[in-house]
Structures are given as structure tokens and as C-alpha cells.
C-alpha atoms as a PDB file:
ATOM      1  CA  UNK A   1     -11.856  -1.298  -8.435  1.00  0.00           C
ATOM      2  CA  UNK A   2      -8.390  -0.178  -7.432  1.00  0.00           C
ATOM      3  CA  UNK A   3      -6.732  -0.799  -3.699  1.00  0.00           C
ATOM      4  CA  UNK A   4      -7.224   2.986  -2.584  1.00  0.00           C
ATOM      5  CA  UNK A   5     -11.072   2.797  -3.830  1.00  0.00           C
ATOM      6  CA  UNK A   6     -11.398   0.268  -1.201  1.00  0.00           C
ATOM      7  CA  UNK A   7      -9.506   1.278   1.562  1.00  0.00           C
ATOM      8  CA  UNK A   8     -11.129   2.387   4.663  1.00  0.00           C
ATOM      9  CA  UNK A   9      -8.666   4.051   6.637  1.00  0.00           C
ATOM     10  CA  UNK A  10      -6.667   6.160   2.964  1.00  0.00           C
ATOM     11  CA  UNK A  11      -3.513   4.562   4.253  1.00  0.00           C
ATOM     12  CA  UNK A  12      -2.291   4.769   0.516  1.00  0.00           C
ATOM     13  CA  UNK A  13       0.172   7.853  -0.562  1.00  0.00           C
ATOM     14  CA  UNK A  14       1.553   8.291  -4.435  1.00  0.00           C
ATOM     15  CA  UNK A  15       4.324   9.593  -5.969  1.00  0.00           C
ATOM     16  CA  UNK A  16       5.202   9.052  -9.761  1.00  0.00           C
ATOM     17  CA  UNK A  17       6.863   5.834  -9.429  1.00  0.00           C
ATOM     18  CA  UNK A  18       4.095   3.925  -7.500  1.00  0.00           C
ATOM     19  CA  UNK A  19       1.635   4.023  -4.650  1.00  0.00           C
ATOM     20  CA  UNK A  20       3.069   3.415  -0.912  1.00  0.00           C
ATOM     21  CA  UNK A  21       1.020   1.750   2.092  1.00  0.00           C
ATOM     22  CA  UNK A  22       1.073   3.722   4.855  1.00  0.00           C
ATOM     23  CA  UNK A  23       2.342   0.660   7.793  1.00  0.00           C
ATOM     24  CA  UNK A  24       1.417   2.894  10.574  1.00  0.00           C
ATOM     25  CA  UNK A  25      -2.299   4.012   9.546  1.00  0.00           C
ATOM     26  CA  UNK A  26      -3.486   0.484   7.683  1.00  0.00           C
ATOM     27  CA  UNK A  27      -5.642  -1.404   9.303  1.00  0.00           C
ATOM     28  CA  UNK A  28      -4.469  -4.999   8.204  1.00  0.00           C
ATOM     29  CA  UNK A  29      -8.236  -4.920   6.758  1.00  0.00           C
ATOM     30  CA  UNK A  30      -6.775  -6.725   3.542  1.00  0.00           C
ATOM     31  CA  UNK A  31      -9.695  -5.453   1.556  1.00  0.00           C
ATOM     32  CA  UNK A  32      -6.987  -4.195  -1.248  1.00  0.00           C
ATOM     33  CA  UNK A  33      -5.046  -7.115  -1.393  1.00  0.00           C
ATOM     34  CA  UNK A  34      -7.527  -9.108  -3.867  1.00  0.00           C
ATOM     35  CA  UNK A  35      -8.410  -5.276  -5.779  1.00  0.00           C
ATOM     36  CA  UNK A  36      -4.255  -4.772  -6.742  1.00  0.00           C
ATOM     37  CA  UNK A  37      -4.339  -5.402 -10.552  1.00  0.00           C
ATOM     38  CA  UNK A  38      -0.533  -6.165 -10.272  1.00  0.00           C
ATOM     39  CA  UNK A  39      -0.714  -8.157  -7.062  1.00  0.00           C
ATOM     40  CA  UNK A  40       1.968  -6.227  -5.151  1.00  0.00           C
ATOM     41  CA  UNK A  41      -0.454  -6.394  -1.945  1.00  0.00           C
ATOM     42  CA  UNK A  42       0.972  -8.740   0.540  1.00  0.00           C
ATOM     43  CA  UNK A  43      -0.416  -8.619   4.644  1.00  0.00           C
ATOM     44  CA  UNK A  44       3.008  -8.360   6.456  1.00  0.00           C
ATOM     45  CA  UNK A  45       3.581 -11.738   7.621  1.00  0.00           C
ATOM     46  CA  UNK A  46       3.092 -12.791   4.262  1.00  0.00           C
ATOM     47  CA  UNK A  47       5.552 -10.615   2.205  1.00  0.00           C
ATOM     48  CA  UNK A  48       7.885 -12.679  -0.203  1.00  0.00           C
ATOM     49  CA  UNK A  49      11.572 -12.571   0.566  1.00  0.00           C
ATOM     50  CA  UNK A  50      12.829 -10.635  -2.413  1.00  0.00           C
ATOM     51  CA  UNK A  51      10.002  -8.248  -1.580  1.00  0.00           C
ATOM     52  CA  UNK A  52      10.457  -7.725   2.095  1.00  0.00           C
ATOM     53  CA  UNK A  53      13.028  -4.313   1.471  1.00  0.00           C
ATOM     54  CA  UNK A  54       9.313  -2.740   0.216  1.00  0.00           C
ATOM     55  CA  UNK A  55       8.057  -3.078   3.424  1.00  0.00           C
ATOM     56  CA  UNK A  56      10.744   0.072   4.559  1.00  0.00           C
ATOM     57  CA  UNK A  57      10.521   1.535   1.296  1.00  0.00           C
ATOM     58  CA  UNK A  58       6.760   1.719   2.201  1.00  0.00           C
ATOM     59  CA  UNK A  59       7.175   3.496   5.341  1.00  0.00           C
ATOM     60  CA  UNK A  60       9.860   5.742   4.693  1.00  0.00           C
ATOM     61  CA  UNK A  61       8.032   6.809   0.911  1.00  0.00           C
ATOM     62  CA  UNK A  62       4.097   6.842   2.541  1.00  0.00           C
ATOM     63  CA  UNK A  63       5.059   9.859   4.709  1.00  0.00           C
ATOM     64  CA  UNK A  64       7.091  11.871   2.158  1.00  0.00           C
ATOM     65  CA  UNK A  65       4.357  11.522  -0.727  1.00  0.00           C
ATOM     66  CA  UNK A  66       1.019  13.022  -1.001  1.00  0.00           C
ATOM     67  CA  UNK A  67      -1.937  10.925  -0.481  1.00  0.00           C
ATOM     68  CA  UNK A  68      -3.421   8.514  -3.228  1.00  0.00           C
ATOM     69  CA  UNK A  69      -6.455   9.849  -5.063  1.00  0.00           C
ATOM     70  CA  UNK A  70      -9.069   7.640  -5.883  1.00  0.00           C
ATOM     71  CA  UNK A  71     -10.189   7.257  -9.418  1.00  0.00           C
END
């Protein structure tokens, strides 16, 4: 199963370059964290250093893109 199949609140938005979390409308449920087949899916507080500039490229890309369709 893929993170946006398991997501409860569709915080996830896509463009052609990758899928964006939505920081504002996810729930911290973590359900997608163990479902991310690349294991990009870190809870905030846990985001690696050389990662953390995803965190705004998250927030800034999640309300520009369409939502994330589930397979």
C-alpha cells in the first residue's frame, strides 16, 4: 500500500516531480511513514538534517499542486 492509500485526513498533493505532505492538514497520524516504499516519510521532529529544507518545500509545493490520487 502506498502513503496516500493510508492517509486519513488526504493531506498528500502531487505534481510530476513527487508527492508533497500537506504540514497544515496532516494529522501527525504516522500511518504513511512505514507504507513510503522510498522512506522519505519522516514525523517532524524527526527529519534528518540534509532533509529538513523539504519540510518548506512541502508546504509551499502541497498548496500549489493538485491532490494525490490513490492507486
Amino acid at each position: 500500500m502506498l502513503p496516500v492509500a493510508v492517509c486519513p485526513c488526504e493531506c498528500f498533493y502531487e505534481d510530476a516531480d513527487m508527492v508533497y505532505i500537506n504540514p497544515e492538514e496532516c494529522i501527525d497520524c504516522e500511518a504513511c511513514i512505514p507504507e513510503c516504499p522510498v522512506e522519505a516519510i519522516f514525523h517532524e521532529d524527526n527529519v534528518p538534517a540534509q532533509w529538513v529544507h523539504y519540510i518548506e518545500l512541502n508546504a509551499k509545493r502541497s498548496n500549489e499542486c493538485p491532490p494525490a490520487e490513490s492507486p
